[in-house]
Protein backbone atom coordinates (compact mmCIF):
# COMPACT_ATOMS: atom_id res chain seq x y z
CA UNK A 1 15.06 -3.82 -0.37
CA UNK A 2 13.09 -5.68 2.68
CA UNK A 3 12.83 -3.82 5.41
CA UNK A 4 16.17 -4.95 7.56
CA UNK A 5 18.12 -3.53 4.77
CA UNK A 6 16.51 -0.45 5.20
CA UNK A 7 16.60 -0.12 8.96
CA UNK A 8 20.03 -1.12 8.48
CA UNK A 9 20.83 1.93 6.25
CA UNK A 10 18.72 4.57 8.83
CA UNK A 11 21.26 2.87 11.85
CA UNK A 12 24.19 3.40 9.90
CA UNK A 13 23.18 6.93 9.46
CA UNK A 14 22.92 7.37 13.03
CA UNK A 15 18.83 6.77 13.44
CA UNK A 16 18.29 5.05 16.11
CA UNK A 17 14.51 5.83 17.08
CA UNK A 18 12.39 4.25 13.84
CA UNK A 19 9.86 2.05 13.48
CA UNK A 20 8.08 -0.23 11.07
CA UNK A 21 4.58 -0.05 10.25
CA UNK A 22 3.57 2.38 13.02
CA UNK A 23 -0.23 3.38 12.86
CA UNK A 24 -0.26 7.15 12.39
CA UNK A 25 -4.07 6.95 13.88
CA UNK A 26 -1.85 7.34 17.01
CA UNK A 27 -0.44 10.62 15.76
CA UNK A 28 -3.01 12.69 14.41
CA UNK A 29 -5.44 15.07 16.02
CA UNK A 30 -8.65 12.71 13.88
CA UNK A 31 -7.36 9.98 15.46
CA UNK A 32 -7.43 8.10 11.97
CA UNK A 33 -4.78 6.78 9.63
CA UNK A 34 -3.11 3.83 8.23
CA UNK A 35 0.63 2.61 8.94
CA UNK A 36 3.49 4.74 8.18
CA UNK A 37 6.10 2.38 6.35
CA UNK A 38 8.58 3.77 8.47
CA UNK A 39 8.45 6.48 11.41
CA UNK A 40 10.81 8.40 13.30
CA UNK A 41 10.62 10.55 16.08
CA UNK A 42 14.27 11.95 15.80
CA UNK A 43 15.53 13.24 19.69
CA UNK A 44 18.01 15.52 18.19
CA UNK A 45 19.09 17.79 15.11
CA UNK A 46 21.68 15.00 13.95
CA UNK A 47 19.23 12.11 14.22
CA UNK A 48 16.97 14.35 12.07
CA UNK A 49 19.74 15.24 9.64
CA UNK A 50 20.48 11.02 9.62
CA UNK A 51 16.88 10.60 8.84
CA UNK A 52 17.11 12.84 6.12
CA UNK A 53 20.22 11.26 4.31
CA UNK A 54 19.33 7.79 4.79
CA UNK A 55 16.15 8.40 3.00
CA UNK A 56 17.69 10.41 0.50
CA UNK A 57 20.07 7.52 -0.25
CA UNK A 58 17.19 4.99 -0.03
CA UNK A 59 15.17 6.82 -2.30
CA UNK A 60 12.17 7.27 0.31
CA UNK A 61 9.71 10.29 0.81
CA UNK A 62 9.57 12.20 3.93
CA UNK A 63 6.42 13.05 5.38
CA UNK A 64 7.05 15.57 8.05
CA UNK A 65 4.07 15.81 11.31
CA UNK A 66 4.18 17.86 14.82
CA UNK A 67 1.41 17.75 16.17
CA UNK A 68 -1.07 15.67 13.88
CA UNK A 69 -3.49 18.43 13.48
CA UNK A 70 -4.79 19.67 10.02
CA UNK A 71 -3.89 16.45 8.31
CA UNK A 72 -5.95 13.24 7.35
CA UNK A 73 -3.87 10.35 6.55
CA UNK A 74 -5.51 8.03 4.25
CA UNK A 75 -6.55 4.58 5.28
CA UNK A 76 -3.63 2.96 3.16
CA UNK A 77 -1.32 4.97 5.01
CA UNK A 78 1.67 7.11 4.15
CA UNK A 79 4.49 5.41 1.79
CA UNK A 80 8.34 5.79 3.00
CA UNK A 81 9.44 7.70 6.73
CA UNK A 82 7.30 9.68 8.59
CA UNK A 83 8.96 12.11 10.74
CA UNK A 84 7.58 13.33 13.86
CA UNK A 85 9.12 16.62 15.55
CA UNK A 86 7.89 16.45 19.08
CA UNK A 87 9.62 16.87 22.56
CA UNK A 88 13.20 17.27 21.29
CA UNK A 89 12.36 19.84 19.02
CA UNK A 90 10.14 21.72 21.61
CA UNK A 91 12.79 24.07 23.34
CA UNK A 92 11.49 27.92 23.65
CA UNK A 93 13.73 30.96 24.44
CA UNK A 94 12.88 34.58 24.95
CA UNK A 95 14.92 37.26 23.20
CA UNK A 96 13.84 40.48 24.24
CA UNK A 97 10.57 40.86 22.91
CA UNK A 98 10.70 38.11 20.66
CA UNK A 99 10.33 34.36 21.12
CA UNK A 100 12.27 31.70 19.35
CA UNK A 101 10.67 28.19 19.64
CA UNK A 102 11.64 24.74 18.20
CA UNK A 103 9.25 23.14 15.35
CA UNK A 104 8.17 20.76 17.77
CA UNK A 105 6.47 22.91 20.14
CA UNK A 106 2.76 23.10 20.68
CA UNK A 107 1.72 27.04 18.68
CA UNK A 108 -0.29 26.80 21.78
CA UNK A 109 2.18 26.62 24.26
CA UNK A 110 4.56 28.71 22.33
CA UNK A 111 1.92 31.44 22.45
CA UNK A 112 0.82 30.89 26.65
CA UNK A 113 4.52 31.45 27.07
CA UNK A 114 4.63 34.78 25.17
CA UNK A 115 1.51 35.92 27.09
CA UNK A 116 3.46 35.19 30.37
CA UNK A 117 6.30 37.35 29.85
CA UNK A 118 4.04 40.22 28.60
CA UNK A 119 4.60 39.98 25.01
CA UNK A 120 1.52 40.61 22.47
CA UNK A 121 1.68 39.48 18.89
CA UNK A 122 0.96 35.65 19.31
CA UNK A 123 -2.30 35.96 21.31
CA UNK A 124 -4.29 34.49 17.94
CA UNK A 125 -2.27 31.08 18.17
CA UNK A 126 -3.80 30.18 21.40
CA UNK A 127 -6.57 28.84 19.29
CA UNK A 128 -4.46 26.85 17.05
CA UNK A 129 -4.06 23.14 18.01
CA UNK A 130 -0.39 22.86 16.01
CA UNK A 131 2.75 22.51 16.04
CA UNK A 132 5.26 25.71 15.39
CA UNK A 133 6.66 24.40 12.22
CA UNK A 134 3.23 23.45 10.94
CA UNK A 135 1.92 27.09 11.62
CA UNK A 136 5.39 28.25 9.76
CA UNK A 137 4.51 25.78 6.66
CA UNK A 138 0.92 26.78 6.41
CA UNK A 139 0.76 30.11 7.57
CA UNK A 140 -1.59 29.31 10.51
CA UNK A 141 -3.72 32.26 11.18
CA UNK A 142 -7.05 32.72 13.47
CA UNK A 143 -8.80 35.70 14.83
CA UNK A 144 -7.93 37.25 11.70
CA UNK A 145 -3.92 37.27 12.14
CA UNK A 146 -1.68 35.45 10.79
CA UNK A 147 1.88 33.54 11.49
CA UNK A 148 3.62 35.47 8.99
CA UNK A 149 2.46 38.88 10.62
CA UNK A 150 5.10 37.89 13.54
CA UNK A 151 7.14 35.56 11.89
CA UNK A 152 10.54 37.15 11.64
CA UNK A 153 13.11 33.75 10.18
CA UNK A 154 12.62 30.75 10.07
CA UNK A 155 15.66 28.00 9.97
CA UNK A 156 14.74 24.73 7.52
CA UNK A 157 16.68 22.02 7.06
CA UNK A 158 17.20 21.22 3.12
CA UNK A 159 17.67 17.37 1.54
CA UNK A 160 21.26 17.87 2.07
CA UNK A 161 20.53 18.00 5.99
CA UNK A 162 21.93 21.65 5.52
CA UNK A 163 20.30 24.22 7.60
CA UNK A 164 19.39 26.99 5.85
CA UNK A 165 17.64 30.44 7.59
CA UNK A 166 14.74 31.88 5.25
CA UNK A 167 13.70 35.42 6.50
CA UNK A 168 9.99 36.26 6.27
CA UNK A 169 9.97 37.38 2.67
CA UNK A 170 11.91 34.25 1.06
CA UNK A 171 8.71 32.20 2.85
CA UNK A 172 6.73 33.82 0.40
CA UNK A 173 3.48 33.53 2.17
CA UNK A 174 -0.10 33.38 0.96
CA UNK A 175 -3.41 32.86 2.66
CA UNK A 176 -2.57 29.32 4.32
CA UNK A 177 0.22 28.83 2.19
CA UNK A 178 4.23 29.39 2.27
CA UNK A 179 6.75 28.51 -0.17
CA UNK A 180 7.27 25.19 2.02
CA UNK A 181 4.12 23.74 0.86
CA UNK A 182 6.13 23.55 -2.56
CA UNK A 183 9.55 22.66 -2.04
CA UNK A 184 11.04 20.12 0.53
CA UNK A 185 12.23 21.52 4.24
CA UNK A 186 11.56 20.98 7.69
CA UNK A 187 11.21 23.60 9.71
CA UNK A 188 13.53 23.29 12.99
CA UNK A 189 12.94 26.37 14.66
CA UNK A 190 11.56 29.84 14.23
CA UNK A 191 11.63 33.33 15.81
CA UNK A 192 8.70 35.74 16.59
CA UNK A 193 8.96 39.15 16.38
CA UNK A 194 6.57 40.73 19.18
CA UNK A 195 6.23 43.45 21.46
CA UNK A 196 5.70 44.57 25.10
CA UNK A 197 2.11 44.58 26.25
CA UNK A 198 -0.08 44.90 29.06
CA UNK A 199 -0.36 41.31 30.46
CA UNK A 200 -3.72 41.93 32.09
CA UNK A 201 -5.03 43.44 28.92
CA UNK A 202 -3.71 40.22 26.56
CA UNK A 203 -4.84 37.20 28.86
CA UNK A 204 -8.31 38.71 29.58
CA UNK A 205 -8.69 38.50 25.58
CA UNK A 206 -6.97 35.21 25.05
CA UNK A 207 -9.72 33.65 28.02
CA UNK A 208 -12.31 35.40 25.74
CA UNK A 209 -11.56 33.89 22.51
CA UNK A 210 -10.87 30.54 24.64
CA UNK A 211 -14.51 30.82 25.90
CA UNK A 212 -16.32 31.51 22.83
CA UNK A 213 -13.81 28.38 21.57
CA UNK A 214 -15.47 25.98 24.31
CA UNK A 215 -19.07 27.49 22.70
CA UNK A 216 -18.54 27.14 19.41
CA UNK A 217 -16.24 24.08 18.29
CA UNK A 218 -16.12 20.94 19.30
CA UNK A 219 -13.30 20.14 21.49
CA UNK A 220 -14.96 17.45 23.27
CA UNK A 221 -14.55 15.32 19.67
CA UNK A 222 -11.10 14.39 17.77
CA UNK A 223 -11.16 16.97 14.52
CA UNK A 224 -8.58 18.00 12.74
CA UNK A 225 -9.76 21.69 13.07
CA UNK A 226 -11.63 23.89 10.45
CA UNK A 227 -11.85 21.33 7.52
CA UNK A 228 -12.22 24.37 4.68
CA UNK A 229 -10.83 27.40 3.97
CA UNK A 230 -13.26 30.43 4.39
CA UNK A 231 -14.32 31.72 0.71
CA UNK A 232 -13.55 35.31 -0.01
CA UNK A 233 -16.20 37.19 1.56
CA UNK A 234 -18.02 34.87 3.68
CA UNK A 235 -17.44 31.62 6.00
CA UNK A 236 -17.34 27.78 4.63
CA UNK A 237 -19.31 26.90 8.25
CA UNK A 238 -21.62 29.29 7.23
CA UNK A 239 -22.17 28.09 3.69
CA UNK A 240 -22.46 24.53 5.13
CA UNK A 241 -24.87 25.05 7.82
CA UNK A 242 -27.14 26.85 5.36
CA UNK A 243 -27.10 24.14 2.67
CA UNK A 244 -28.29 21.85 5.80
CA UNK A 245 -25.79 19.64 6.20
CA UNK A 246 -24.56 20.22 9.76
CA UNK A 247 -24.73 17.37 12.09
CA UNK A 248 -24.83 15.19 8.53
CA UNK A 249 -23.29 11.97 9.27
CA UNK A 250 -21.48 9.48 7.03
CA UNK A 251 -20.40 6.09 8.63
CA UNK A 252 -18.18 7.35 11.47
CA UNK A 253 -17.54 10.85 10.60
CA UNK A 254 -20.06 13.88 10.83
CA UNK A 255 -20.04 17.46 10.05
CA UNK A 256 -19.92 18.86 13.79
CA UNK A 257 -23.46 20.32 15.39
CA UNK A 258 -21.88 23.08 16.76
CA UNK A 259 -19.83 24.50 13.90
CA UNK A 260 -20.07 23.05 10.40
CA UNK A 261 -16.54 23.59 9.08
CA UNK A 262 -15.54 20.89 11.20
CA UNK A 263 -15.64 17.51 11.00
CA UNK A 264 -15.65 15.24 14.11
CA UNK A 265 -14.92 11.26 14.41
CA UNK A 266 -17.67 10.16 16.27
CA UNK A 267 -17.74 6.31 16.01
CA UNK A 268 -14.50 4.78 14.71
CA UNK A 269 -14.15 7.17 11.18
CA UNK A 270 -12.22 5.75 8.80
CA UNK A 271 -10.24 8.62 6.41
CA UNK A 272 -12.52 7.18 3.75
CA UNK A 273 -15.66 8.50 5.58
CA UNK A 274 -14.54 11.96 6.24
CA UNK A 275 -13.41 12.03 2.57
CA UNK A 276 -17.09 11.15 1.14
CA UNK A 277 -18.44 13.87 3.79
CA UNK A 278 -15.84 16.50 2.37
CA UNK A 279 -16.85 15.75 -1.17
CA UNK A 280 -20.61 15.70 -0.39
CA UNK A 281 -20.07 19.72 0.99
CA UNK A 282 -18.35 20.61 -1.83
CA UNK A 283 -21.10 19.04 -4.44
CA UNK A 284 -24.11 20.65 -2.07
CA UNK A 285 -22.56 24.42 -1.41
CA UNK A 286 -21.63 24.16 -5.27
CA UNK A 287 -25.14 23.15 -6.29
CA UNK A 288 -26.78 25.78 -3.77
CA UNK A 289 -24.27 28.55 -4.43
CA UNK A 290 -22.07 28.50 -6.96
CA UNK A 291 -18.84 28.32 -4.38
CA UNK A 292 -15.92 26.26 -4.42
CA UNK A 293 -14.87 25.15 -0.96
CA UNK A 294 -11.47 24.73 -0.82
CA UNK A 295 -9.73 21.55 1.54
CA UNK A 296 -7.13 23.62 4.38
CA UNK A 297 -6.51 20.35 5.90
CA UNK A 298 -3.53 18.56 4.14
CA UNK A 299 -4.76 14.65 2.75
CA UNK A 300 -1.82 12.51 3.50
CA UNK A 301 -0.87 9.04 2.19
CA UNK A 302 -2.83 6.70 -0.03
CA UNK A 303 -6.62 4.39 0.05
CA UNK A 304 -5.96 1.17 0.83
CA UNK A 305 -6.57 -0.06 -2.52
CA UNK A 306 -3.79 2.01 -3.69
CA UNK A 307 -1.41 -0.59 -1.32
């Protein structure tokens, strides 16, 4: 089926913002990626429960992105729709001391919000460069909390375009992980369970953390955040620095001066450069010490000789 047919079907199902071909180096945080085949940014719940069915009924995959952080699409780029949750899914209300907020929503913003009405619990996700529903799907975590530690229910839409609430437990989560990661749904909104707290008290810490951010990562570069998960028992930056490899560069990627588990696009990266750099740590801390380093970020899509 050419792709009028197809854009035909999404219409009839009530789509109305897709798009052929769309580069998704525009929509991640690495500012690399091929085309999507097709990509919508639905601007409600029905357009995103039209997306769903029409690509059901075509037989496409759905990719779902917020924000574009923690993911590298591949140079070939991403196969079927693409779905992008972003300013009509960003809505945030406060419920007593908790916070409900859409799956489009910067974690960040979601978090500064929670600070301003004096509510503690969500202080750690002003150092996560997300989206809500990613941080639901992966179990974001920094500072050593975690999204599940607040996460009260979560409402995901199924591939009937049913919405369905899961409560914390039916998430199952792990260390980065929740059932999600498994089993299709899209997160559409989720509610935080926090508590009152000295305002003073939790904005002097978040401009802490903030600073020691600014000093330690960098920000000034697009990343997709920390490349590796952190080994039981030590750090992967660590690991990495000490086999010598920061500042390593291959083509237009490098492993980042200032903290090794990230890696920065410095000169036009292609997915296929930060992919040799990735396997090239895991060869050198497994030669040097015996550790697997295990990817966090999610690899999207396909090489372009897999077109």
């Amino acid at each position: 089926m050419g792709p009028e047919a197809v854009l035909s079907v999404f219409t009839s199902h009530g789509v109305a913002n897709i798009v052929c071909d769309e580069p998704m180096q525009r929509h991640t945080t690495w500012r690399i990626g091929g085309p999507a085949d097709y990509f919508v940014v639905p601007a409600s719940l029905d357009e995103l429960r039209g997306t769903v069915l029409a690509a059901r009924h075509l037989g496409l995959p759905i990719t779902v992105i917020g924000r574009g952080s923690n993911a590298l699409v591949l140079d070939g780029g991403i196969r079927g729709v693409v779905v992008k949750l972003h300013d009509a899914f960003a809505k945030v209300e406060i419920e007593g001391a908790a916070i409900i907020a859409m799956a489009g929503r910067s974690y960040v913003s979601a978090a500064n919000i929670a600070l301003r009405h004096g509510l503690a619990g969500l202080e750690f996700a002003t150092g996560i460069p997300g989206s809500v529903g990613g941080a639901v799907m992966m179990n974001a975590g920094a500072y050593g909390k975690e999204t599940c530690e607040v996460l009260e229910w979560a409402d995901v839409m199924n591939a009937d375009g049913e919405i369905e609430r899961l409560q914390n437990a039916d998430l199952k989560f792990g260390y980065r992980y929740s059932i999600l990661k498994d089993r299709f749904g899209i997160v559409t909104q989720a509610k935080f369970a926090l508590s009152p707290g000295d305002r003073d008290a939790l904005v002097k810490q978040v401009k802490q953390w903030s600073q020691k951010r600014v000093e330690s990562q960098p920000l000034s570069w697009p990343n997709c955040g920390s490349v590796f998960r952190n080994p039981e028992g030590t750090h992967a930056g660590r690991l990495i620095e000490a086999a010598g490899l920061k500042g390593f560069q291959h083509g237009g990627a490098k492993i980042s001066d200032k903290h090794a588990n990230f890696i920065v696009n410095v000169e036009g990266a292609t997915a296929a450069d930060v992919l040799w750099l990735i396997r090239h740590a895991q060869q050198v801390v497994r030669d040097q010490y015996g550790i697997e380093l295990e990817t966090e970020v999610r690899v999207l899509g396909e090489p372009i000789s897999g077109r």
